[in-house]
C-alpha atoms as a PDB file:
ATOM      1  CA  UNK A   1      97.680 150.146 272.574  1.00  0.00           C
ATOM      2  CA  UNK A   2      99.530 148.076 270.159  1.00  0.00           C
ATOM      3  CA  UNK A   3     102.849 149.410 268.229  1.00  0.00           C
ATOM      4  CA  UNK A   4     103.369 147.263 265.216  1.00  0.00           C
ATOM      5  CA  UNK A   5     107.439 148.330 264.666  1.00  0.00           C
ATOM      6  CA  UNK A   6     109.519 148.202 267.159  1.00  0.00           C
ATOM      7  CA  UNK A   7     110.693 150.863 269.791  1.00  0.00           C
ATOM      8  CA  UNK A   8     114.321 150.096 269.351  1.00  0.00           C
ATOM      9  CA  UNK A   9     114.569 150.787 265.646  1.00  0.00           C
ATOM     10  CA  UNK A  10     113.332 154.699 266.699  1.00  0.00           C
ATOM     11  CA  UNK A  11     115.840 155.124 269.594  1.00  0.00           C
ATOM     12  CA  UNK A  12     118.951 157.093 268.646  1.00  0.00           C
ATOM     13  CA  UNK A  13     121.067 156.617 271.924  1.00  0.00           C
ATOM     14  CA  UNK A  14     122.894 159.663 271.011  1.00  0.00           C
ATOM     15  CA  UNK A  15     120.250 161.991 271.537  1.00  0.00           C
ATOM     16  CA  UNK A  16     117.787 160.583 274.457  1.00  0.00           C
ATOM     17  CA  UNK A  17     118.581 163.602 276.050  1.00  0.00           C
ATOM     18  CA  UNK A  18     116.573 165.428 273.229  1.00  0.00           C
ATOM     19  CA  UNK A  19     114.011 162.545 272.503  1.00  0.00           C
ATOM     20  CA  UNK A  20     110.313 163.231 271.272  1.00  0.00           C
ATOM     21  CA  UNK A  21     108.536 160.189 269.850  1.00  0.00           C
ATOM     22  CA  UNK A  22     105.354 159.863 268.222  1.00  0.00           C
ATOM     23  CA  UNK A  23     104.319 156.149 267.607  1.00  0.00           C
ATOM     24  CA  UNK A  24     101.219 155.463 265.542  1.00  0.00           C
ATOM     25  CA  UNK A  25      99.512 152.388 266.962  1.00  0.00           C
ATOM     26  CA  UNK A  26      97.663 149.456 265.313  1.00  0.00           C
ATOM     27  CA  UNK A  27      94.632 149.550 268.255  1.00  0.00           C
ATOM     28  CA  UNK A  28      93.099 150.638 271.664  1.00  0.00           C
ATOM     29  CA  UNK A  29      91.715 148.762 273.802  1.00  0.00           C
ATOM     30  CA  UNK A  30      90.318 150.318 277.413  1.00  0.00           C
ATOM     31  CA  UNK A  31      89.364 147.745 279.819  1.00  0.00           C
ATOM     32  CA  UNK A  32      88.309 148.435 283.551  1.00  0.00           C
ATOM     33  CA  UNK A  33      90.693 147.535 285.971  1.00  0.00           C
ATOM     34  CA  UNK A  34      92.229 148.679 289.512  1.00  0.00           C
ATOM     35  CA  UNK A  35      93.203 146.165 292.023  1.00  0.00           C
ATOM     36  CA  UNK A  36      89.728 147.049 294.361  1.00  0.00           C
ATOM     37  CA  UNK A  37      87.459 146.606 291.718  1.00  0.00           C
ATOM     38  CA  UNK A  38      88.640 143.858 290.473  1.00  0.00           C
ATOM     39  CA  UNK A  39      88.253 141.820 293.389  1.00  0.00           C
ATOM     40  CA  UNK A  40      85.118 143.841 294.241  1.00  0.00           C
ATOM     41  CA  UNK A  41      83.523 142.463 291.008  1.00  0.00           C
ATOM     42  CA  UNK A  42      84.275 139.132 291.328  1.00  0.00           C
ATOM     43  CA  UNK A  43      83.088 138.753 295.354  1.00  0.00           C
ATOM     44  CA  UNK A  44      79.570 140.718 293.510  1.00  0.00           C
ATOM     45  CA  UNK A  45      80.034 137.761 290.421  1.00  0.00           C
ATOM     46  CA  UNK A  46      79.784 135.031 293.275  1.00  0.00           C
ATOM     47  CA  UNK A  47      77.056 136.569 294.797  1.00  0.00           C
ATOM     48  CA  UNK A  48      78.238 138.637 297.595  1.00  0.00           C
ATOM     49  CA  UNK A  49      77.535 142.081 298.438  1.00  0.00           C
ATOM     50  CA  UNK A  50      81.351 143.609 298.534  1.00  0.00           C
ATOM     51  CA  UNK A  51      81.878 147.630 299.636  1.00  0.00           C
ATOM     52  CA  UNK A  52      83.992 149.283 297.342  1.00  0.00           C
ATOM     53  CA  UNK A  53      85.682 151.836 298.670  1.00  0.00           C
ATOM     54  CA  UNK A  54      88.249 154.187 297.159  1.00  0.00           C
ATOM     55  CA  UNK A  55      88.901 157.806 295.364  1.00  0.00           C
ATOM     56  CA  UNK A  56      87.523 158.362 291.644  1.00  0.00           C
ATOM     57  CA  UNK A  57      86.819 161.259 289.697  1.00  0.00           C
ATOM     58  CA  UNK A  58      83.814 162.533 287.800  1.00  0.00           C
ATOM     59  CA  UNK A  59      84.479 160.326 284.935  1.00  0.00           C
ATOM     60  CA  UNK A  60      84.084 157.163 287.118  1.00  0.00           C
ATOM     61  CA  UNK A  61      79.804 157.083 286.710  1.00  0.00           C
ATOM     62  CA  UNK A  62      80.275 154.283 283.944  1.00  0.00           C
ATOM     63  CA  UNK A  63      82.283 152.607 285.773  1.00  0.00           C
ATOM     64  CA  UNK A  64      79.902 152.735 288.802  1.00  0.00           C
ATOM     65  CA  UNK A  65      77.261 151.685 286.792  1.00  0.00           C
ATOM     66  CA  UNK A  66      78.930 148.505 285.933  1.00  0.00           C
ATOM     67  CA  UNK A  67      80.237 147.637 289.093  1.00  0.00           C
ATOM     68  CA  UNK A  68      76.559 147.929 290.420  1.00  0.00           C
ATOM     69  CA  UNK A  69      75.343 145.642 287.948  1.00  0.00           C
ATOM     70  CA  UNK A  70      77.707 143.090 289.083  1.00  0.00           C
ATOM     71  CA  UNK A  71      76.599 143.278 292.838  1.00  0.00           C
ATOM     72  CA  UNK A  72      78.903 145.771 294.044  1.00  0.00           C
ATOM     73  CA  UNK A  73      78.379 148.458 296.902  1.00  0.00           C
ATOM     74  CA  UNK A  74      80.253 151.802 295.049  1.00  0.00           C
ATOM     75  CA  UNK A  75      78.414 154.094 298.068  1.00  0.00           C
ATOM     76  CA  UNK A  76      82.304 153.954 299.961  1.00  0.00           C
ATOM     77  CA  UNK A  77      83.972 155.330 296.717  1.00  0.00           C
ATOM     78  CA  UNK A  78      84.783 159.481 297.083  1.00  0.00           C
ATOM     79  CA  UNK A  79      84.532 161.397 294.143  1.00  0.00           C
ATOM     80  CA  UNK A  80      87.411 164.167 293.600  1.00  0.00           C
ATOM     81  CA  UNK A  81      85.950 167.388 292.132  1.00  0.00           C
ATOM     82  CA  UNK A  82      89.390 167.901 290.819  1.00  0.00           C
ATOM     83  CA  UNK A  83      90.966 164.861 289.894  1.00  0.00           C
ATOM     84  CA  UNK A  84      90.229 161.933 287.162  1.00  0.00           C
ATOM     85  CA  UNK A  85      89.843 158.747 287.973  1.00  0.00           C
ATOM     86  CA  UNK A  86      94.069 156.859 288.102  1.00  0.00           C
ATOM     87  CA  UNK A  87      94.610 155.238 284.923  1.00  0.00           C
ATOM     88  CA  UNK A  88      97.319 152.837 283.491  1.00  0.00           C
ATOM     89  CA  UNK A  89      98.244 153.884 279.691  1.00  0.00           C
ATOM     90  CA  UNK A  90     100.312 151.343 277.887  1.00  0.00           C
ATOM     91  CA  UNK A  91     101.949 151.009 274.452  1.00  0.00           C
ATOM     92  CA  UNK A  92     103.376 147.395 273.429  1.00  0.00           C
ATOM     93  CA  UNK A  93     105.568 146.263 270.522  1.00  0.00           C
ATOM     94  CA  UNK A  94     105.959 143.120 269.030  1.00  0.00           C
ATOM     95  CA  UNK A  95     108.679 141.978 271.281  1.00  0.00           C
ATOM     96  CA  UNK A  96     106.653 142.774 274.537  1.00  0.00           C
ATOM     97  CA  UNK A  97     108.237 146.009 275.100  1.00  0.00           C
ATOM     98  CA  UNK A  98     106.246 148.741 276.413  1.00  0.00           C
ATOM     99  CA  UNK A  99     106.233 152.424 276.981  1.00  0.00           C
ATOM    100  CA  UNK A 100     103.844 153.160 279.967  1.00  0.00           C
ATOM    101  CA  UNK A 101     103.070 155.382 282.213  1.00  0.00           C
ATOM    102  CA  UNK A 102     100.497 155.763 285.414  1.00  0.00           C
ATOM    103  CA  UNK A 103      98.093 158.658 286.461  1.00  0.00           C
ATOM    104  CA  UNK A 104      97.237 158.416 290.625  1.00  0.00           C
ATOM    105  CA  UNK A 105      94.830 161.110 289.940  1.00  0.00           C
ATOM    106  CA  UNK A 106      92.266 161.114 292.458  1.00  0.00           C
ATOM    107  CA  UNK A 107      93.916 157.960 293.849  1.00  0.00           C
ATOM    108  CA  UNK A 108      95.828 160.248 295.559  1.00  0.00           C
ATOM    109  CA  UNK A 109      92.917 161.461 297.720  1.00  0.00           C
ATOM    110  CA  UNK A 110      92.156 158.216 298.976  1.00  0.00           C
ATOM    111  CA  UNK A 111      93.425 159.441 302.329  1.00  0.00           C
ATOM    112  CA  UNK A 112      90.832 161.263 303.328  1.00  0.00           C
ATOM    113  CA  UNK A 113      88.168 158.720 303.548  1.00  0.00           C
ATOM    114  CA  UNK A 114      87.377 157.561 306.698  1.00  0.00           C
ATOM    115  CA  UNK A 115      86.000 154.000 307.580  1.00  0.00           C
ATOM    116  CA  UNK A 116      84.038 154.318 310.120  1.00  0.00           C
ATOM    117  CA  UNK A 117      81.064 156.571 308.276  1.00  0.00           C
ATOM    118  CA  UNK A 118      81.585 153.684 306.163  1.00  0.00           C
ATOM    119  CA  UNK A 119      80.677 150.980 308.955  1.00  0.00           C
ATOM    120  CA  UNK A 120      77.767 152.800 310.406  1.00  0.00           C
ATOM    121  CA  UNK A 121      76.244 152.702 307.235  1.00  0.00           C
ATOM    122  CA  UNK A 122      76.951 149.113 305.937  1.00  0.00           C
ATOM    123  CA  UNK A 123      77.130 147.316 309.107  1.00  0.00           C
ATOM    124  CA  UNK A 124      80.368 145.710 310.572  1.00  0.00           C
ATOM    125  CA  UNK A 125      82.605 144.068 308.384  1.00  0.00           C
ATOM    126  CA  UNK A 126      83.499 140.609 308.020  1.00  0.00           C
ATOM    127  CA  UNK A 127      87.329 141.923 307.137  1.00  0.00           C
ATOM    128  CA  UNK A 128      88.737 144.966 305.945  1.00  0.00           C
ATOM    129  CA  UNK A 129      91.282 144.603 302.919  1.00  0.00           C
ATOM    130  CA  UNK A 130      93.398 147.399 302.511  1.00  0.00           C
ATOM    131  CA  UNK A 131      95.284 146.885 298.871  1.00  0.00           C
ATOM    132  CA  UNK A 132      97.429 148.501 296.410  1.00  0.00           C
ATOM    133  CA  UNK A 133      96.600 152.554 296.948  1.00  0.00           C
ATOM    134  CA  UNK A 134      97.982 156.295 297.973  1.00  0.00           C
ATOM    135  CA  UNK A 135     100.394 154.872 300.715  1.00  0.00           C
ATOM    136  CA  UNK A 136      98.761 157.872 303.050  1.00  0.00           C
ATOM    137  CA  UNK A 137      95.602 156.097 302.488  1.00  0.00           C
ATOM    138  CA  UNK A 138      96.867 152.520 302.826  1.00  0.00           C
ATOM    139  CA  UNK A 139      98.090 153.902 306.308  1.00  0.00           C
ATOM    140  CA  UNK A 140      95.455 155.569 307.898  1.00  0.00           C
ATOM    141  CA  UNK A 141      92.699 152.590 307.102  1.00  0.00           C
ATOM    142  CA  UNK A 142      95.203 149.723 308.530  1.00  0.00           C
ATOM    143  CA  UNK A 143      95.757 152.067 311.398  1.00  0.00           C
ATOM    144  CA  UNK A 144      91.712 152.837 311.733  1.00  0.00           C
ATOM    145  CA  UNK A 145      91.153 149.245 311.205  1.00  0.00           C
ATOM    146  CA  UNK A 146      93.462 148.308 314.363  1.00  0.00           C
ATOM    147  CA  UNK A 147      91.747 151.599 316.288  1.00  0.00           C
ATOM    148  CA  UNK A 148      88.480 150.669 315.880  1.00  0.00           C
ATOM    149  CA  UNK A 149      89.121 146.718 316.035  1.00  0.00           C
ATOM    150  CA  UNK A 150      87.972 145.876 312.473  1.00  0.00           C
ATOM    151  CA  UNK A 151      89.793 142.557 311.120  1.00  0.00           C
ATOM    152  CA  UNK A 152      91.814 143.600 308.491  1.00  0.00           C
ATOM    153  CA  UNK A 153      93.927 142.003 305.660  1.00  0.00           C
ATOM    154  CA  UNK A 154      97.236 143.379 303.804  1.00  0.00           C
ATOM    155  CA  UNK A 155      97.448 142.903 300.767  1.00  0.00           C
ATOM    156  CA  UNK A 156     100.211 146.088 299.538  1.00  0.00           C
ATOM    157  CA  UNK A 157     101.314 144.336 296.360  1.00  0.00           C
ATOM    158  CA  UNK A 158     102.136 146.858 293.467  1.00  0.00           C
ATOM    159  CA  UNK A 159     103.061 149.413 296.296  1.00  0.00           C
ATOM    160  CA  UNK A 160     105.913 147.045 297.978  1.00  0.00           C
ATOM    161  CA  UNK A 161     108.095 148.264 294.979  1.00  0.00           C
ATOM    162  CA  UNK A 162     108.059 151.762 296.171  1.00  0.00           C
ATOM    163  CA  UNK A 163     107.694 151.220 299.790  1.00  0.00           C
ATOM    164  CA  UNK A 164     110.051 151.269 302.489  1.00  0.00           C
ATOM    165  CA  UNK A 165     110.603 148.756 305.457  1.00  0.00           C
ATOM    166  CA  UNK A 166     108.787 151.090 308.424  1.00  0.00           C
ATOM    167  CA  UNK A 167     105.908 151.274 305.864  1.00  0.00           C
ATOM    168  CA  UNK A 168     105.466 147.871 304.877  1.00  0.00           C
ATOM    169  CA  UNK A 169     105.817 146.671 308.914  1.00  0.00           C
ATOM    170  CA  UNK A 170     102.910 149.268 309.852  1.00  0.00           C
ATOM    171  CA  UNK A 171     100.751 147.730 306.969  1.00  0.00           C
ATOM    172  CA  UNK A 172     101.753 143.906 308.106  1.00  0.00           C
ATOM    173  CA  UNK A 173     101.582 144.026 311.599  1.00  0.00           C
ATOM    174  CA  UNK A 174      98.354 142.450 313.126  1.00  0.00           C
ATOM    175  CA  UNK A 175      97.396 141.391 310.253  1.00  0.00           C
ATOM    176  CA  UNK A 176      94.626 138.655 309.978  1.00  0.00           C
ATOM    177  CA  UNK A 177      95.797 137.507 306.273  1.00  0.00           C
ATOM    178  CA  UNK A 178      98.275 138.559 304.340  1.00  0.00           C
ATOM    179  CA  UNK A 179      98.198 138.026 300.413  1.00  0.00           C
ATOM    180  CA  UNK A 180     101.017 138.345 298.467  1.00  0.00           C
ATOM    181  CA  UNK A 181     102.686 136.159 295.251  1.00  0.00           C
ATOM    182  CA  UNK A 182     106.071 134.723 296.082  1.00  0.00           C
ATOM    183  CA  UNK A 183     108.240 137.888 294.299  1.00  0.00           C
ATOM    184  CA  UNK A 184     106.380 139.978 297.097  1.00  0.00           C
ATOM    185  CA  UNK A 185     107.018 137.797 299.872  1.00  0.00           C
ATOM    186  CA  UNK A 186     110.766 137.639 299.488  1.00  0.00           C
ATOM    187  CA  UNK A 187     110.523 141.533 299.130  1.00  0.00           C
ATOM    188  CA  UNK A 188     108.618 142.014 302.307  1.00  0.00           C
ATOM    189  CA  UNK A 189     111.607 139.823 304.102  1.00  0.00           C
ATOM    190  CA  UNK A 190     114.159 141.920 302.497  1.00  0.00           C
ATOM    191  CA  UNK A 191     112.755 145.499 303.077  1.00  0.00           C
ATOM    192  CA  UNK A 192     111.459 144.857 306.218  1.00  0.00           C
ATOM    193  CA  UNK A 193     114.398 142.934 307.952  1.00  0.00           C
ATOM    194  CA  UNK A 194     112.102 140.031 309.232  1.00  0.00           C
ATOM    195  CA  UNK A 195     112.786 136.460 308.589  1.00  0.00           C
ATOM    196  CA  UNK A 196     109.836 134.561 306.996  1.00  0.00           C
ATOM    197  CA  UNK A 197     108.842 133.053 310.948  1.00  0.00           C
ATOM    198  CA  UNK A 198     109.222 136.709 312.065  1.00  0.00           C
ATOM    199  CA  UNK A 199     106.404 137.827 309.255  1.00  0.00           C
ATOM    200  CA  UNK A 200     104.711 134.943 310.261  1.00  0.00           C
ATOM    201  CA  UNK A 201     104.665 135.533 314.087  1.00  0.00           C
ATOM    202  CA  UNK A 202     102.767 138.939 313.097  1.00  0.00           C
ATOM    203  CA  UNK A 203      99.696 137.951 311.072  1.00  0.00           C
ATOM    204  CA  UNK A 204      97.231 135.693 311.593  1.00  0.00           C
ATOM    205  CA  UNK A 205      97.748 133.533 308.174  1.00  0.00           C
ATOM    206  CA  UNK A 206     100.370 134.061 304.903  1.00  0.00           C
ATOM    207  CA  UNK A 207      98.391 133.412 301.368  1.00  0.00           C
ATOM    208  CA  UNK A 208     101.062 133.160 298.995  1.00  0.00           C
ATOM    209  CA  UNK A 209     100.162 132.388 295.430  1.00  0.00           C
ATOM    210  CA  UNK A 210     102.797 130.612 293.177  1.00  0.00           C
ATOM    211  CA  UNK A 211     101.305 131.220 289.653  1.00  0.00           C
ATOM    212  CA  UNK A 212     100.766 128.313 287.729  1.00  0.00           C
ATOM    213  CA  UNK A 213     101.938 126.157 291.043  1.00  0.00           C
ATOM    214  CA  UNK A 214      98.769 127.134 292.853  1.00  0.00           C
ATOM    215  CA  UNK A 215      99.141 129.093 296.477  1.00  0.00           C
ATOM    216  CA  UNK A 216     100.482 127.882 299.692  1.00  0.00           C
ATOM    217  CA  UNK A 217      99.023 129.005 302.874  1.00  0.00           C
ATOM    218  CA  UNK A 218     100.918 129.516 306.383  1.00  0.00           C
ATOM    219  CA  UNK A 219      99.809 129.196 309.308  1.00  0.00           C
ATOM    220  CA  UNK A 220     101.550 129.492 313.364  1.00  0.00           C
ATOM    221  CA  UNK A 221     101.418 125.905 314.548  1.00  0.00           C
ATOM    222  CA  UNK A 222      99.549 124.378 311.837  1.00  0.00           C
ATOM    223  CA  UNK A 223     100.479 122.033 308.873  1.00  0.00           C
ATOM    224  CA  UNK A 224     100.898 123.926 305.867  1.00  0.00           C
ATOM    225  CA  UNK A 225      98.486 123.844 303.098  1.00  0.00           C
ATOM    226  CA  UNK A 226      99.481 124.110 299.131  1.00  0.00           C
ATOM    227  CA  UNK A 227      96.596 123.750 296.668  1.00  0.00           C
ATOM    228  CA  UNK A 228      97.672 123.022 293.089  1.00  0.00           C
ATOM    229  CA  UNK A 229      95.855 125.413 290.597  1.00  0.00           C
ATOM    230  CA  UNK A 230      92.894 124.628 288.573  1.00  0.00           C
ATOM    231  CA  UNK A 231      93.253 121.844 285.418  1.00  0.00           C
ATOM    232  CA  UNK A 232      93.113 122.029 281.962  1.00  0.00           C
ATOM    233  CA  UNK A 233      94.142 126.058 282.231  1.00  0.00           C
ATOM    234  CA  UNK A 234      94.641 127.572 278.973  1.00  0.00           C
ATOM    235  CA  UNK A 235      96.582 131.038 279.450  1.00  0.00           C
ATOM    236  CA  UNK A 236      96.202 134.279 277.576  1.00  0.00           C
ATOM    237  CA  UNK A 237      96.645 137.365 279.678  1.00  0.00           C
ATOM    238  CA  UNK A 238      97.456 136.952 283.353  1.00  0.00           C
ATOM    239  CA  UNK A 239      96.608 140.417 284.446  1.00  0.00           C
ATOM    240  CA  UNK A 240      93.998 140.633 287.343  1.00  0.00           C
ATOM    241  CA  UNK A 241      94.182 136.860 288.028  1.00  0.00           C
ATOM    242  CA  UNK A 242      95.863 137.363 291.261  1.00  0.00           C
ATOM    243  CA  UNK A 243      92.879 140.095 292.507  1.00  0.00           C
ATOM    244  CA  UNK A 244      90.455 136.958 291.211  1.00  0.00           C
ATOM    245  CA  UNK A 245      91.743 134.563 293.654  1.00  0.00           C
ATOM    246  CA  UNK A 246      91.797 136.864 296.119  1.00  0.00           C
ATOM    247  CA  UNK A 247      88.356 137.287 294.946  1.00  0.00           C
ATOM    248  CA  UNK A 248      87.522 133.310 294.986  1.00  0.00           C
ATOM    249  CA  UNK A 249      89.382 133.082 298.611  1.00  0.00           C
ATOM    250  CA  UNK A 250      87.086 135.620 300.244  1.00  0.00           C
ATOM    251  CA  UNK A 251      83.985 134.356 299.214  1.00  0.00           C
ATOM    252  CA  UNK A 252      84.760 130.849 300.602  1.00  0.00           C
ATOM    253  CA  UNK A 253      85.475 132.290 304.012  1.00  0.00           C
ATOM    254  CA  UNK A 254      82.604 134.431 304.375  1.00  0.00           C
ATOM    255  CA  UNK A 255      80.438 131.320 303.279  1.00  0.00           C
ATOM    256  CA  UNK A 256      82.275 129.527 306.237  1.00  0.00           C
ATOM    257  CA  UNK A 257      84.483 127.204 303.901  1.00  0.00           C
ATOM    258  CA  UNK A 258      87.252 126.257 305.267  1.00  0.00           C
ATOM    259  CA  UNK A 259      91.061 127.970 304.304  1.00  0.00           C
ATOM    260  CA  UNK A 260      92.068 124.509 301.472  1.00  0.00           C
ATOM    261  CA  UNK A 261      88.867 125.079 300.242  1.00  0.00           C
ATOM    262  CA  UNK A 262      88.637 128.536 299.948  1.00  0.00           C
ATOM    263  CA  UNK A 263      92.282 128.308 297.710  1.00  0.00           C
ATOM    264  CA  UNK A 264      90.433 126.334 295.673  1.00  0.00           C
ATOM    265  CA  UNK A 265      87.499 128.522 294.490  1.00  0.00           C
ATOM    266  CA  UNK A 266      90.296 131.197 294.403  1.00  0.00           C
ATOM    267  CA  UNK A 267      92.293 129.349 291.928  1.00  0.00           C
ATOM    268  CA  UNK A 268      89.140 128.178 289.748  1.00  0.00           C
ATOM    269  CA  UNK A 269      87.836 131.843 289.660  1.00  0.00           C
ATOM    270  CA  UNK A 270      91.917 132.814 288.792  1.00  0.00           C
ATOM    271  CA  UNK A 271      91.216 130.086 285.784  1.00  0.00           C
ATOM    272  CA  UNK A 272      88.304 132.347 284.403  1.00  0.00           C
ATOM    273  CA  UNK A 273      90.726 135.648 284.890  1.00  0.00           C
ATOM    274  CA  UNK A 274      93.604 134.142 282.688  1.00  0.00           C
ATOM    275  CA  UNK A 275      91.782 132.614 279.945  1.00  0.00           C
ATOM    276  CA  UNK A 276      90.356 136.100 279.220  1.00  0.00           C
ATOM    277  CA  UNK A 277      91.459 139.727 278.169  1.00  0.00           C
ATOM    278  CA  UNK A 278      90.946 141.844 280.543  1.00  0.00           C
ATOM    279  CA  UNK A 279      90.236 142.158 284.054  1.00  0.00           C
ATOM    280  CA  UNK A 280      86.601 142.029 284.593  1.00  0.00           C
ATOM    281  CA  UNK A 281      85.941 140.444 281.228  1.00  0.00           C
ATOM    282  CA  UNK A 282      85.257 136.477 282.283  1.00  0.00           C
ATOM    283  CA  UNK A 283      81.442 135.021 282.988  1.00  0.00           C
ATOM    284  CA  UNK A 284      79.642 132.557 284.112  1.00  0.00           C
ATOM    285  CA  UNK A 285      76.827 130.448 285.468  1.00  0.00           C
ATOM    286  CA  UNK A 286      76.623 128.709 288.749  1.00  0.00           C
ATOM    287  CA  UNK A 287      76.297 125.393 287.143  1.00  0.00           C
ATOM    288  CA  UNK A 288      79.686 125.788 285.127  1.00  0.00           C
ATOM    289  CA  UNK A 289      81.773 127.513 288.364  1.00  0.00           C
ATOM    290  CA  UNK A 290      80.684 124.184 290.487  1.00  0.00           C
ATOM    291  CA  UNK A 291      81.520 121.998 287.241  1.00  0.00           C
ATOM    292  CA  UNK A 292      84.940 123.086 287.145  1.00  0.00           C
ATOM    293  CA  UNK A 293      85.225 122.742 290.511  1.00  0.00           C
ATOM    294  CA  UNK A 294      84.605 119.362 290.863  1.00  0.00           C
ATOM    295  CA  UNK A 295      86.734 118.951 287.999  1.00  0.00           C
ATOM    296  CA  UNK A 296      90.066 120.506 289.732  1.00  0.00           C
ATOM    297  CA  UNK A 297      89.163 119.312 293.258  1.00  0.00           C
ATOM    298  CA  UNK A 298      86.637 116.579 293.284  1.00  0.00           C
ATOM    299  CA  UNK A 299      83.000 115.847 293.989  1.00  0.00           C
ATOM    300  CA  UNK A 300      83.074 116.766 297.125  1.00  0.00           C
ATOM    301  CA  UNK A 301      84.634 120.164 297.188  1.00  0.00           C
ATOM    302  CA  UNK A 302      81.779 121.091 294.699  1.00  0.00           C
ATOM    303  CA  UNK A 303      79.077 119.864 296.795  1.00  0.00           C
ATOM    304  CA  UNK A 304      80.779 122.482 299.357  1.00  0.00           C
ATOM    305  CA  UNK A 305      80.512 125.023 296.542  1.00  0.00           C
ATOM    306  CA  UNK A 306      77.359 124.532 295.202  1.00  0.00           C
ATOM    307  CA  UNK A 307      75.887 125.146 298.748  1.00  0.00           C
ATOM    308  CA  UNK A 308      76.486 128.695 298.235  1.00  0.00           C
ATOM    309  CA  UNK A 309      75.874 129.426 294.478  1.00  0.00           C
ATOM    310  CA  UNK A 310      72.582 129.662 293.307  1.00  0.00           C
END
C-alpha cells in the first residue's frame, strides 16, 4: 500500500507509548511472492519441472493454480487446517518509509514435512534447496538431506538476520552451493566465527551475487569466476531478483551448463525480475531469453542456451 503524507508528520514522540494510527492509503497492490515460489516459477518459466515444497493454508488454491500453470509441482506443499498462508503487509510513504509487518502463519508448520514421502513420489532429486523458512523446518530438511544423502544447497538469506551462529553452521555445513548476496556473506563470517576459507572449506561452491556488479563464484582450488550482470538493465523494483538468478543458475546446471554459464542465465533472468513489479510478474519467449543472452554474453553462450529452450 501506498501512504501519500508522510509518517513523520503523524508521530508525536511524546506519546508513542500511547500511539494508534490509522493511515488512509492511495492503493493496494497484492502480488505473489515467497522466496520458494519465486524461484519455483521461474525454473517452471524455463521449462523445468521444479517441486515446490512448503506450508500454506486454505487460501493458497489460487496461488496453486498459478504456480501449476507455470510448470510447477505444488503436490510437496502441506496445507494447515488452521493457519493462512505467511504474508508480507507493507505501507510506504513518499520518502520510502514503511510500516510493515510479517504473518509466518502456516509457515510455521513447515517442520513437519518430511522429504522423503516427497522423493518416493517424484523421483530423486537433482539438489535439494532449503531457503528462507520456519528455522525448525530449515533444520530438519538440511539434516534429512545429509541423512538420506540428497545434495543439498543453503540458501538461509532473510533468516541469517535472526539466526544464531550454531544455526547458521548446521545449515552451511556440507553444503554443495551456497547462495547468498555479499551483506549475507559477511554476516555468515561474523555470526558463525569462520573466516571466508573456513566457509569455504565446508561447501562445495560459494554463489555470491553483487547486485548490479553481477555474482562471483568460489570454488576450493579453482580460479574464481565473476560474471558481470546483464546490459542495458533498466531498474524498477529489485524485489525477487535475487530468487530469479537463483532461478536462472539452476536451470543451467540441471541442463549440464557449466557454473560461468549458468551465472549468466541467472543474471539475464535477474534482468526480467528488476525491470518489473512484482515477483512473478516478468514474461517471455524463448526467442527473446536467448536474444538477450547473446546480447550480455555473446553468440556463443546463446547457442549453449538455446539448446535447452524450446
Amino acid at each position: 500500500m501506498s501512504f501519500g503524507g508522510k509518517f513523520r508528520d503523524s508521530l508525536v514522540v511524546e506519546q508513542l507509548d500511547k500511539i494508534s494510527l490509522s493511515f488512509l492509503v492511495d492503493d493496494l497492490e497484492i502480488r505473489r511472492g515467497g522466496v520458494a515460489a519465486n524461484m519455483t516459477f521461474g525454473l517452471g518459466v524455463l521449462g523445468l519441472r521444479p517441486v515446490l515444497v512448503g506450508a500454506a493454508g486454505e487460501d493458497f488454491a489460487d496461488y496453486r493454480s498459478w504456480l501449476e500453470r507455470h510448470g510447477v509441482d505444488t503436490s510437496g506443499v502441506r496445507i494447515s487446517d488452521s493457519r493462512h498462508t505467511a504474508r508480507f503487509v507493507c505501507t510506504t510513504d513518499p520518502t520510502g518509509a514503511q510500516i510493515a509487518s510479517f504473518y509466518p502463519g502456516a509457515m510455521s508448520e513447515a517442520r513437519l514435512i518430511e522429504l522423503a514421502p516427497i522423493v518416493a513420489r517424484v523421483g530423486d532429486p537433482m539438489f535439494v534447496l532449503v531457503g528462507a523458512d520456519d528455522p525448525d523446518g530449515m533444520l530438519r530438511h538440511t539434516e534429512e538431506c545429509r541423512q538420506r544423502g540428497y545434495p543439498f544447497i543453503s540458501d538461509p538469506s532473510q533468516q541469517l538476520a535472526f539466526s544464531d551462529g550454531e544455526l547458521i553452521r548446521q545449515l552451511i555445513d556440507g553444503a554443495t552451493i551456497l547462495f547468498s548476496n555479499e551483506y549475507e556473506s559477511h554476516m555468515i563470517e561474523q555470526k558463525t566465527g569462520w573466516s571466508a576459507d573456513d566457509v569455504l572449506a565446508r561447501v562445495g561452491t560459494q554463489v555470491t551475487t553483487l547486485g548490479k556488479d553481477g555474482v562471483r563464484v568460489l570454488r576450493q582450488g579453482q580460479p574464481t569466476i565473476e560474471v558481470a550482470a546483464a546490459a542495458d538493465v533498466t531498474a524498477v523494483e529489485p524485489t525477487g531478483v535475487g530468487d530469479a538468478f537463483r532461478s536462472g543458475f539452476l536451470a543451467a546446471l540441471s541442463w549440464g551448463l557449466a557454473t560461468e554459464r549458468a551465472c549468466q542465465v541467472g543474471c539475464v533472468l535477474a534482468a526480467y525480475v528488476v525491470e518489473t513489479v512484482g515477483t512473478q510478474e516478468y514474461s517471455f519467449t524463448p526467442a527473446e531469453f536467448v536474444g538477450r543472452v547473446e546480447a550480455s554474453y555473446g553468440a556463443e553462450a546463446a547457442a549453449d542456451v538455446a539448446q535447452h529452450l524450446r
